[in-house]
N, C-alpha and C. Protein backbone atom coordinates (compact mmCIF):
# COMPACT_ATOMS: atom_id res chain seq x y z
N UNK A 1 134.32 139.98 94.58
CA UNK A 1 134.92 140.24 95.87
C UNK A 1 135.24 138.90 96.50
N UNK A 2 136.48 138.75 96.79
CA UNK A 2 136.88 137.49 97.10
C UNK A 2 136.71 137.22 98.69
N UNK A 3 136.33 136.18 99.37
CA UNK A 3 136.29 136.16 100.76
C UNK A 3 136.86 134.90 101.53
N UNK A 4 137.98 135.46 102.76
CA UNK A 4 138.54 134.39 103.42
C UNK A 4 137.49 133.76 104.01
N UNK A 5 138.31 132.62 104.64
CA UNK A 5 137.66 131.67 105.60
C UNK A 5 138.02 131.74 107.14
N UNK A 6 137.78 132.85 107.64
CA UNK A 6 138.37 133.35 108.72
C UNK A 6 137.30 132.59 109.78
N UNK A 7 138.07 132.48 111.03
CA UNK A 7 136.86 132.05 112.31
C UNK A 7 136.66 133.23 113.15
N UNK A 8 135.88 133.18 113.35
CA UNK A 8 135.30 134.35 114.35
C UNK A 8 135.41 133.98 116.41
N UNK A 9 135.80 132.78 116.03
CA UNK A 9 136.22 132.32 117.27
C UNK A 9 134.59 132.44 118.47
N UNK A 10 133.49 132.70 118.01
CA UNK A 10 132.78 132.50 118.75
C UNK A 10 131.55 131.49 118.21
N UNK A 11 131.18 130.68 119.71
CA UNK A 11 130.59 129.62 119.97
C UNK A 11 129.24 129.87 119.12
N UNK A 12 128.48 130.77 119.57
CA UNK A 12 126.83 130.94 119.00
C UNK A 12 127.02 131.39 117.91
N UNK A 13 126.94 131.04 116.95
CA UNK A 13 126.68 131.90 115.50
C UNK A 13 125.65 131.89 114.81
N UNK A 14 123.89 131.46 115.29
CA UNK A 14 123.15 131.33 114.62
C UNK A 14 122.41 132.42 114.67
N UNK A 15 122.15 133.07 115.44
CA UNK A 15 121.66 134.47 115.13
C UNK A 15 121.75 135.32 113.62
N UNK A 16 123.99 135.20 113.67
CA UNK A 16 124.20 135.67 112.54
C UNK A 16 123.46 135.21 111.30
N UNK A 17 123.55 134.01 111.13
CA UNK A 17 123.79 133.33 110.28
C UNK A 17 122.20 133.20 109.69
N UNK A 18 120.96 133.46 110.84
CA UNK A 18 119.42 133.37 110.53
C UNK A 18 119.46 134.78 109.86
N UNK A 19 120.20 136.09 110.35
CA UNK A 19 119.82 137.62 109.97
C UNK A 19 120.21 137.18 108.49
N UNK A 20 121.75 136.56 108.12
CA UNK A 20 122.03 137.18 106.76
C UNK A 20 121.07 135.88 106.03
N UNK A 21 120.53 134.78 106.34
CA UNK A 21 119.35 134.26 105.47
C UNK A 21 118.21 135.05 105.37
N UNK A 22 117.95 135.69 106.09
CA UNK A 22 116.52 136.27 105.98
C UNK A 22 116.47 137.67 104.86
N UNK A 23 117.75 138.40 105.37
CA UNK A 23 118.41 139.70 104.37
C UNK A 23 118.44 138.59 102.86
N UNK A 24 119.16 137.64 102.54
CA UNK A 24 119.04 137.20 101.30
C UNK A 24 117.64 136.96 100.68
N UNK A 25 116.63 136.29 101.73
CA UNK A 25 115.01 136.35 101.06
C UNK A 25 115.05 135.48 99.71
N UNK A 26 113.84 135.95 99.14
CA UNK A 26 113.46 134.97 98.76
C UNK A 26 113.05 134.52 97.07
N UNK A 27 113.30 136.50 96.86
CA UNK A 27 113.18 137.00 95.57
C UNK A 27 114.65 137.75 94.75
N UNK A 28 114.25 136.44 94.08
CA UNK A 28 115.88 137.03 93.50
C UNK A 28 117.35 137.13 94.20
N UNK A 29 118.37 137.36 93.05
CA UNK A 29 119.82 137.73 94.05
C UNK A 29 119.66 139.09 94.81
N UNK A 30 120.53 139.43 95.24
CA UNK A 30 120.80 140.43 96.11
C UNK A 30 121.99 140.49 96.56
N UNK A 31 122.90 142.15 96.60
CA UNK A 31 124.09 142.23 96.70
C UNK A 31 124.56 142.06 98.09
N UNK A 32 125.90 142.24 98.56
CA UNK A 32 127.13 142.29 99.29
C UNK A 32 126.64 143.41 100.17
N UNK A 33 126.61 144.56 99.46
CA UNK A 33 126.25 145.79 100.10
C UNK A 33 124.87 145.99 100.70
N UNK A 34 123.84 145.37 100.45
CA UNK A 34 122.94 145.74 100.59
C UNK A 34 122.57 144.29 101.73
N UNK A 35 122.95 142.99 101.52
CA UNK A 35 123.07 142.66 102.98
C UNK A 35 124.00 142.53 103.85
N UNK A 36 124.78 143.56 103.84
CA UNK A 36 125.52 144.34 104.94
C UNK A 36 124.97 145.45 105.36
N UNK A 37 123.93 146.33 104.85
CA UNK A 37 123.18 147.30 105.23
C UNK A 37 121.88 146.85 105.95
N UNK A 38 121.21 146.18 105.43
CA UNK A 38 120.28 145.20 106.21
C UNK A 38 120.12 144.12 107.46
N UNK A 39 121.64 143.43 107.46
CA UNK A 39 122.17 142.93 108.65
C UNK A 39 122.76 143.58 109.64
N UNK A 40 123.47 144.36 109.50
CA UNK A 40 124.16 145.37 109.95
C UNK A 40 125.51 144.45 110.21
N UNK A 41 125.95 144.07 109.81
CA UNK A 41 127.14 143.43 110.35
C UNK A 41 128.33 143.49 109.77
N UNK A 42 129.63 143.71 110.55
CA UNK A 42 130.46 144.25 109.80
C UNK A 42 131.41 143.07 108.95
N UNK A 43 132.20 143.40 108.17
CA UNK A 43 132.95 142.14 107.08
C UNK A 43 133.52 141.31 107.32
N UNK A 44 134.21 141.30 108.36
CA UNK A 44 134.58 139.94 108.62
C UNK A 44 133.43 138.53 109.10
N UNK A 45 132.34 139.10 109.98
CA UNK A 45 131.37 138.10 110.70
C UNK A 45 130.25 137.93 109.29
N UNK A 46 130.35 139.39 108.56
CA UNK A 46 129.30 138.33 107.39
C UNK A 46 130.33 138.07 106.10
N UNK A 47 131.28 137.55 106.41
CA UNK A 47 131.99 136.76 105.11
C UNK A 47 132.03 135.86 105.64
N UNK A 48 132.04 135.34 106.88
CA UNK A 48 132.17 134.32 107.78
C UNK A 48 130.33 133.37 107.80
N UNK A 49 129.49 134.32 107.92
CA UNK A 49 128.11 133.70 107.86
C UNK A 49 127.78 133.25 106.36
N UNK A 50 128.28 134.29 104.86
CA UNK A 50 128.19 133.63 103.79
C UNK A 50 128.68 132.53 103.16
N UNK A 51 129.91 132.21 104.17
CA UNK A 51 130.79 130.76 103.92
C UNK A 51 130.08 130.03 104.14
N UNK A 52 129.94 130.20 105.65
CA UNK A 52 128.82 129.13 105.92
C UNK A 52 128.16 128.80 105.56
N UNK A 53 126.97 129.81 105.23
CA UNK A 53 125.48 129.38 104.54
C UNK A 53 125.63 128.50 103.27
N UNK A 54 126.65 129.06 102.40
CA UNK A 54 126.72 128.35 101.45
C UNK A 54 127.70 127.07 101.13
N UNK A 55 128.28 126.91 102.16
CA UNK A 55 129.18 125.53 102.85
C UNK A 55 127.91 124.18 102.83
N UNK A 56 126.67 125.02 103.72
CA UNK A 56 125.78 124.44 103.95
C UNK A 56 124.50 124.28 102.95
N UNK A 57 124.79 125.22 101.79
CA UNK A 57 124.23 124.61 100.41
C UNK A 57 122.64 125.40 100.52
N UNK A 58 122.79 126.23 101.17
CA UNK A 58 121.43 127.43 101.29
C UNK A 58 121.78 128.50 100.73
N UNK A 59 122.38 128.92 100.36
CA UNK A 59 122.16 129.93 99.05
C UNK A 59 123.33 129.80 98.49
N UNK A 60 123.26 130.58 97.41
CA UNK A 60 124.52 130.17 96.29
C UNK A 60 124.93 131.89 95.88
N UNK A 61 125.94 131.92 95.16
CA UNK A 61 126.90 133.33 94.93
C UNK A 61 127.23 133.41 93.37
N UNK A 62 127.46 134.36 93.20
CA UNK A 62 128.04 134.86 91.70
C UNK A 62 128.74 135.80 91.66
N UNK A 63 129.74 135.87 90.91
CA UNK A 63 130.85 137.49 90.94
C UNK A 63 129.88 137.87 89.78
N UNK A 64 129.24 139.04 89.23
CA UNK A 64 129.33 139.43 88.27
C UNK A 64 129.71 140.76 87.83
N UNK A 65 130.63 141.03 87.04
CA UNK A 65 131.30 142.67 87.00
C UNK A 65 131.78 142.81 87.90
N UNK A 66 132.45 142.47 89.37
CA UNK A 66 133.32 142.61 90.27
C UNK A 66 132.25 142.71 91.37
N UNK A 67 130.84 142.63 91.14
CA UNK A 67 129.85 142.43 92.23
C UNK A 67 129.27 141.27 92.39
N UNK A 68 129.26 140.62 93.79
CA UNK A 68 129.00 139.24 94.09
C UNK A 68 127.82 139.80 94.39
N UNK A 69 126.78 138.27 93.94
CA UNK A 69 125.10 138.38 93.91
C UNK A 69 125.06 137.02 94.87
N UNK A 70 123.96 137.05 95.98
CA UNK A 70 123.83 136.02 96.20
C UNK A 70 122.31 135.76 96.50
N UNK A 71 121.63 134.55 96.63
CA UNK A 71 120.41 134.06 96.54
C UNK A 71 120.76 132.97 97.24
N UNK A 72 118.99 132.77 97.24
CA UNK A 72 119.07 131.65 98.02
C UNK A 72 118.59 130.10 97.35
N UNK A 73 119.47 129.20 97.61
CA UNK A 73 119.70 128.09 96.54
C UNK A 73 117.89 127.21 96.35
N UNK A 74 117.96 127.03 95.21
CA UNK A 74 116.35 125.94 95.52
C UNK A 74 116.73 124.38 95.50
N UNK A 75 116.58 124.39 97.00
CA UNK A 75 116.50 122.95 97.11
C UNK A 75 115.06 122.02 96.98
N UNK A 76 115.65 120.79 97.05
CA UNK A 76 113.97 119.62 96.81
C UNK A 76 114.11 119.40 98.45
N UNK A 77 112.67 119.01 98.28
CA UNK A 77 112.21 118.79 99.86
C UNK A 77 112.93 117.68 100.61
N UNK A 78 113.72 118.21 101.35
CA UNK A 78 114.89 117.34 102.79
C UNK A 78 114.55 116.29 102.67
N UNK A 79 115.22 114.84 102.68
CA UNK A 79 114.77 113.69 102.71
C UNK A 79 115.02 113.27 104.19
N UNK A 80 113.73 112.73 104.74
CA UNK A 80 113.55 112.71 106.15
C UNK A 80 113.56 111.10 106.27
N UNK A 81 114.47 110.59 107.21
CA UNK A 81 114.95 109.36 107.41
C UNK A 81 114.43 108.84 108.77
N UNK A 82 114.21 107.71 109.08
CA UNK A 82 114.11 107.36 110.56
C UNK A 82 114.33 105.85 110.85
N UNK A 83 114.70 106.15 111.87
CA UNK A 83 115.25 104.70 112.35
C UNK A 83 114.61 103.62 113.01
N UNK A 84 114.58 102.64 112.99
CA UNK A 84 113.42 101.56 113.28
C UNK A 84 112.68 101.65 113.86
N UNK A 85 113.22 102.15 115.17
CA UNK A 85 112.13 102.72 116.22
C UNK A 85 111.47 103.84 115.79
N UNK A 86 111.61 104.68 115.13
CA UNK A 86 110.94 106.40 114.34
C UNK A 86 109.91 105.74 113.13
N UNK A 87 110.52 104.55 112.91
CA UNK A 87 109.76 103.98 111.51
C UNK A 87 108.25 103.67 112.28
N UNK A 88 108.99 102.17 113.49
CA UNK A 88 107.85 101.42 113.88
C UNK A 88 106.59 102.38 114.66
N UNK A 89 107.31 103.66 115.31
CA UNK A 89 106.16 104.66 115.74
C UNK A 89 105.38 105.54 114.59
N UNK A 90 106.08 105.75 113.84
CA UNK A 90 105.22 106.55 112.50
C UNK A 90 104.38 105.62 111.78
N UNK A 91 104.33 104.35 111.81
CA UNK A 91 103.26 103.28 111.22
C UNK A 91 102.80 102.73 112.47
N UNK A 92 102.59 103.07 113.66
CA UNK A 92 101.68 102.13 114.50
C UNK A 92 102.45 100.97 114.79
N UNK A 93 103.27 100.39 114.68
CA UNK A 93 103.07 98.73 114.86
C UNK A 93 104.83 98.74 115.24
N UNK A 94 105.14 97.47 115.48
CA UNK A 94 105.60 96.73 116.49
C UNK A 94 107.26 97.06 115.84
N UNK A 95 108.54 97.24 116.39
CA UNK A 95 109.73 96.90 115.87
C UNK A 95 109.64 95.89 114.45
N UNK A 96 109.00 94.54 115.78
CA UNK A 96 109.24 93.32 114.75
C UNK A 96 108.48 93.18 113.16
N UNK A 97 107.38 94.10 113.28
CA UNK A 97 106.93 94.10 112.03
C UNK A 97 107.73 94.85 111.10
N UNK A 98 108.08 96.22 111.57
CA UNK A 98 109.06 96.57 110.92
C UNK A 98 110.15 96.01 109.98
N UNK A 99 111.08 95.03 110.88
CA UNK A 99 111.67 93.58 110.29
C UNK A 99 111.14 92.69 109.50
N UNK A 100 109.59 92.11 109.73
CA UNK A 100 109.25 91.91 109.06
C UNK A 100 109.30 92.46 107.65
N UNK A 101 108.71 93.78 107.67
CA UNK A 101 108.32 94.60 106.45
C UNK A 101 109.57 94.10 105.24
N UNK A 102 111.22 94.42 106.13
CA UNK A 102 112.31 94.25 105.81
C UNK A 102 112.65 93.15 104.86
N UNK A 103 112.39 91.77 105.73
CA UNK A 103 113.13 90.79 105.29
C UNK A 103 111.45 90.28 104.33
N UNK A 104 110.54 90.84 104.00
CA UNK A 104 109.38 90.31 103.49
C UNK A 104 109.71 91.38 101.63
N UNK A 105 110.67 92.06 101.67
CA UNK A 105 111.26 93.12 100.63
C UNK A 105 110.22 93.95 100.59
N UNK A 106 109.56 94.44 101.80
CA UNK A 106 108.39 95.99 101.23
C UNK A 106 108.42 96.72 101.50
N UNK A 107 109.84 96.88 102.68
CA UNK A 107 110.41 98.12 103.04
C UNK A 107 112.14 98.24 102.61
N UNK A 108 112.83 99.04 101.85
CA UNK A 108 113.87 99.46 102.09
C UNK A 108 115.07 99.73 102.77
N UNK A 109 115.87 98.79 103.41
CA UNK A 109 116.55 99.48 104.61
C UNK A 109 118.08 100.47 104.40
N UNK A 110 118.31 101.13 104.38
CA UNK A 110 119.74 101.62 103.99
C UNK A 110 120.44 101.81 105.26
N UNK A 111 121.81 101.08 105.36
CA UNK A 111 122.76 100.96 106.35
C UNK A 111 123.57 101.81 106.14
N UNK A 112 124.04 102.49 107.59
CA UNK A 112 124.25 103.29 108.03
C UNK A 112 125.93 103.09 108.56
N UNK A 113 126.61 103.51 108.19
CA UNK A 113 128.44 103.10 109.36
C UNK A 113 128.46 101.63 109.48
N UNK A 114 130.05 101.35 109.60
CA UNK A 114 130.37 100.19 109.55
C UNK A 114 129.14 98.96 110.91
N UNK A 115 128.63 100.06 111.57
CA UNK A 115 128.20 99.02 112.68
C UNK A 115 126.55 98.47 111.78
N UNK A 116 126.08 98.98 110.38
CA UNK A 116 125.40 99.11 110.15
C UNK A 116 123.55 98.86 110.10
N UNK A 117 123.78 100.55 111.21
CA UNK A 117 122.50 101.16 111.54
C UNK A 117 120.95 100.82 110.50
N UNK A 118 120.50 100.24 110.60
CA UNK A 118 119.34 100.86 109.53
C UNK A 118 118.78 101.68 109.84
N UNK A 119 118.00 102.61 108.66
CA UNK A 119 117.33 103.76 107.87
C UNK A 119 116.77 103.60 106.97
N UNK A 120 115.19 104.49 107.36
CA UNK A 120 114.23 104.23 106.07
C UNK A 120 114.46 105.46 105.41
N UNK A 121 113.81 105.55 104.32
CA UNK A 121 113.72 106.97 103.85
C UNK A 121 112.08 106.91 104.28
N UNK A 122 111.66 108.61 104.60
CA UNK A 122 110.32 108.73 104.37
C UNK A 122 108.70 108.09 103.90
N UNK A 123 109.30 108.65 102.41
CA UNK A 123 108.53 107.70 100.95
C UNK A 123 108.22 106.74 101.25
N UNK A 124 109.58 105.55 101.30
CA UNK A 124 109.39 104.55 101.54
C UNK A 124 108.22 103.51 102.39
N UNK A 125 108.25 104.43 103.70
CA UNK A 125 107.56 104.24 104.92
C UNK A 125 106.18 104.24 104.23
N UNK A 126 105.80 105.69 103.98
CA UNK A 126 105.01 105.94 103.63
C UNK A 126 104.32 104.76 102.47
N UNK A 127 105.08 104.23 101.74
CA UNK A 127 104.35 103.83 100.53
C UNK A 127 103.91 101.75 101.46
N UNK A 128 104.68 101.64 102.10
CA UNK A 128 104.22 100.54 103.06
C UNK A 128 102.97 100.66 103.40
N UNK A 129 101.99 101.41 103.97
CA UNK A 129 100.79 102.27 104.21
C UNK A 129 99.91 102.40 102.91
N UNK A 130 100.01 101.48 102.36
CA UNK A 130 98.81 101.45 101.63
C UNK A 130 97.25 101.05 101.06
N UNK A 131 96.29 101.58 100.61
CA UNK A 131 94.56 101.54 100.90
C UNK A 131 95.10 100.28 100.80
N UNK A 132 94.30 99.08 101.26
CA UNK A 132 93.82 97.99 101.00
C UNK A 132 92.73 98.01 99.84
N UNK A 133 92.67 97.08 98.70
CA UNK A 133 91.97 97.07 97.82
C UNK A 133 90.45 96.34 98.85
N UNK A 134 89.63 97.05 98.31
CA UNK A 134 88.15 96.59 98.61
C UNK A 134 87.27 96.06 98.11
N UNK A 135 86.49 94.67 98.24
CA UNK A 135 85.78 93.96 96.93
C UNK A 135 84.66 94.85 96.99
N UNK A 136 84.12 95.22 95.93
CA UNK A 136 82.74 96.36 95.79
C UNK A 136 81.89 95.21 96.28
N UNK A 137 80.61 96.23 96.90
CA UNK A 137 79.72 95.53 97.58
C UNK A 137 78.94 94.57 96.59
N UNK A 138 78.59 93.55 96.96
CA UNK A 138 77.64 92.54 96.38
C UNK A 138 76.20 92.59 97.24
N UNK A 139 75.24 92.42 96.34
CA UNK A 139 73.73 92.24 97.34
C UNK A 139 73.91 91.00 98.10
N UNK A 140 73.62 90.88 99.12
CA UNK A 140 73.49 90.07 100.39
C UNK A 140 72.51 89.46 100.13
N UNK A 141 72.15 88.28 100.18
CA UNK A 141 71.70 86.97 99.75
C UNK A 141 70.94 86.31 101.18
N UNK A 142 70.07 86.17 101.30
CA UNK A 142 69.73 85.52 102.93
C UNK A 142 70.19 84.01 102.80
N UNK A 143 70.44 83.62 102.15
CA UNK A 143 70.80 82.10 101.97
C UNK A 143 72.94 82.19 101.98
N UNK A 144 73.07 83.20 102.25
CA UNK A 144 74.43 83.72 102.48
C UNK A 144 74.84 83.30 103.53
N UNK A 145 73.94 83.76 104.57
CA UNK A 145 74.28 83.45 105.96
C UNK A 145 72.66 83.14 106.89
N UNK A 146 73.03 82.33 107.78
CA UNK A 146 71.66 81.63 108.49
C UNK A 146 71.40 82.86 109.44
N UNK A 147 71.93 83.26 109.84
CA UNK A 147 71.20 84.44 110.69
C UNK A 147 70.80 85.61 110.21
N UNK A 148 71.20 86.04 109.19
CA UNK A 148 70.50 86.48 108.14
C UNK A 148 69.37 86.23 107.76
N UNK A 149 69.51 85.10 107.12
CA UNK A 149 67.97 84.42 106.04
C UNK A 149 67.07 84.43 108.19
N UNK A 150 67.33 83.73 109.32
CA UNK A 150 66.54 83.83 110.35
C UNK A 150 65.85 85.59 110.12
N UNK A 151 66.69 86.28 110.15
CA UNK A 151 66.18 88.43 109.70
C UNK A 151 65.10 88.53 109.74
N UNK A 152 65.65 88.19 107.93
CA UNK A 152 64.73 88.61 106.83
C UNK A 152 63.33 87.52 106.75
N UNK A 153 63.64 86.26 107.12
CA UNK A 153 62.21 85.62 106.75
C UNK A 153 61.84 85.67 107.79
N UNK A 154 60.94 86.84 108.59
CA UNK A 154 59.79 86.70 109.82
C UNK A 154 59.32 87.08 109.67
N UNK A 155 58.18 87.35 110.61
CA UNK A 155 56.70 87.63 110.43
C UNK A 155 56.30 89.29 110.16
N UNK A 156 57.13 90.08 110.46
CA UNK A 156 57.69 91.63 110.64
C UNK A 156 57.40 92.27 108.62
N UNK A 157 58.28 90.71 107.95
CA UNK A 157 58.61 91.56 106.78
C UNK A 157 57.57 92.44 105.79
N UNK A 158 56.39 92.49 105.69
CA UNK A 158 55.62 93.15 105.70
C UNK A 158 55.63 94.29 106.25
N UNK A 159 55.79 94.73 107.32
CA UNK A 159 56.34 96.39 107.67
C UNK A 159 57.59 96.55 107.07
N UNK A 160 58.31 95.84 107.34
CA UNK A 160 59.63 96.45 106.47
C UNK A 160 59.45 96.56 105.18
N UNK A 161 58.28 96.35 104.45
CA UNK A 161 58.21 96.45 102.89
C UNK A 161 57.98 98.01 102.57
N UNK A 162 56.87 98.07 104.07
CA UNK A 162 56.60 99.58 103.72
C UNK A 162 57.41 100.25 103.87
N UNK A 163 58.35 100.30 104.47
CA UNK A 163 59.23 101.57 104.94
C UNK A 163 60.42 102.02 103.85
């Protein structure tokens, strides 16, 4: 079933456009007819919402035998971007470290339009944020430090043996 690209000439269309995602779900294709029975909406406004949806790369279509199937497309998880200021608040710290991070090569920047914007990706951010390696503990030595060895060598250490 072939479908124009007609406008519906009205402003709000997300209503439509949430009913016939939700009628498509989540299992499997599903026909023409059956989310037009479920949406209730008549052919022109849902040939108009299936353009869309799938303009917008959320579900996908098939003719098969003269019946169009449609589903809903599997995408990978949205790549979430932010901008210096979105960066420097999602890590705590300052613009300028940010820049730093930049011109030190441990963050990524991808420019944006000729005025070019920077943008991190996510990941990226994320992987900046990492454990600090930790030296495993060593036994403490009173000859390590003088206020220490002052501690441990007094008159006390005898109770502390017992305990």
């Amino acid at each position: 079933m072939a479908r124009n690209n007609r406008k519906s000439g009205r402003e709000n269309f997300g209503a439509e456009l949430e009913r016939v995602l939700k009628s498509v779900g989540d299992s499997g294709s599903v026909g023409y007819q059956e989310i037009q029975r479920n949406t209730g909406l008549d052919g022109a406004v849902l040939n108009e919402a299936l353009d869309r949806l799938e303009h917008m790369g959320l579900i996908m279509s098939r003719n098969v035998r003269g019946l169009v199937h449609y589903w809903k497309s599997r995408q990978t998880t949205s790549q979430i971007w932010y901008t210096v200021d979105e960066a420097a608040q999602y890590l705590r710290v300052s613009r300028r470290t940010i820049y730093k991070l930049v011109k030190e090569m441990q963050l990524a920047p991808y420019k944006v339009g000729p005025a070019g914007h920077r943008r991190f990706k996510q990941k990226d951010v994320d992987a900046v944020m990492r454990k600090e390696q930790v030296a495993p503990d060593s036994a403490l030595m009173a000859s390590d430090d003088p206020v220490l060895a002052e501690l441990w060598n007094n008159d006390n250490d005898a109770e502390y043996d017992r305990l």
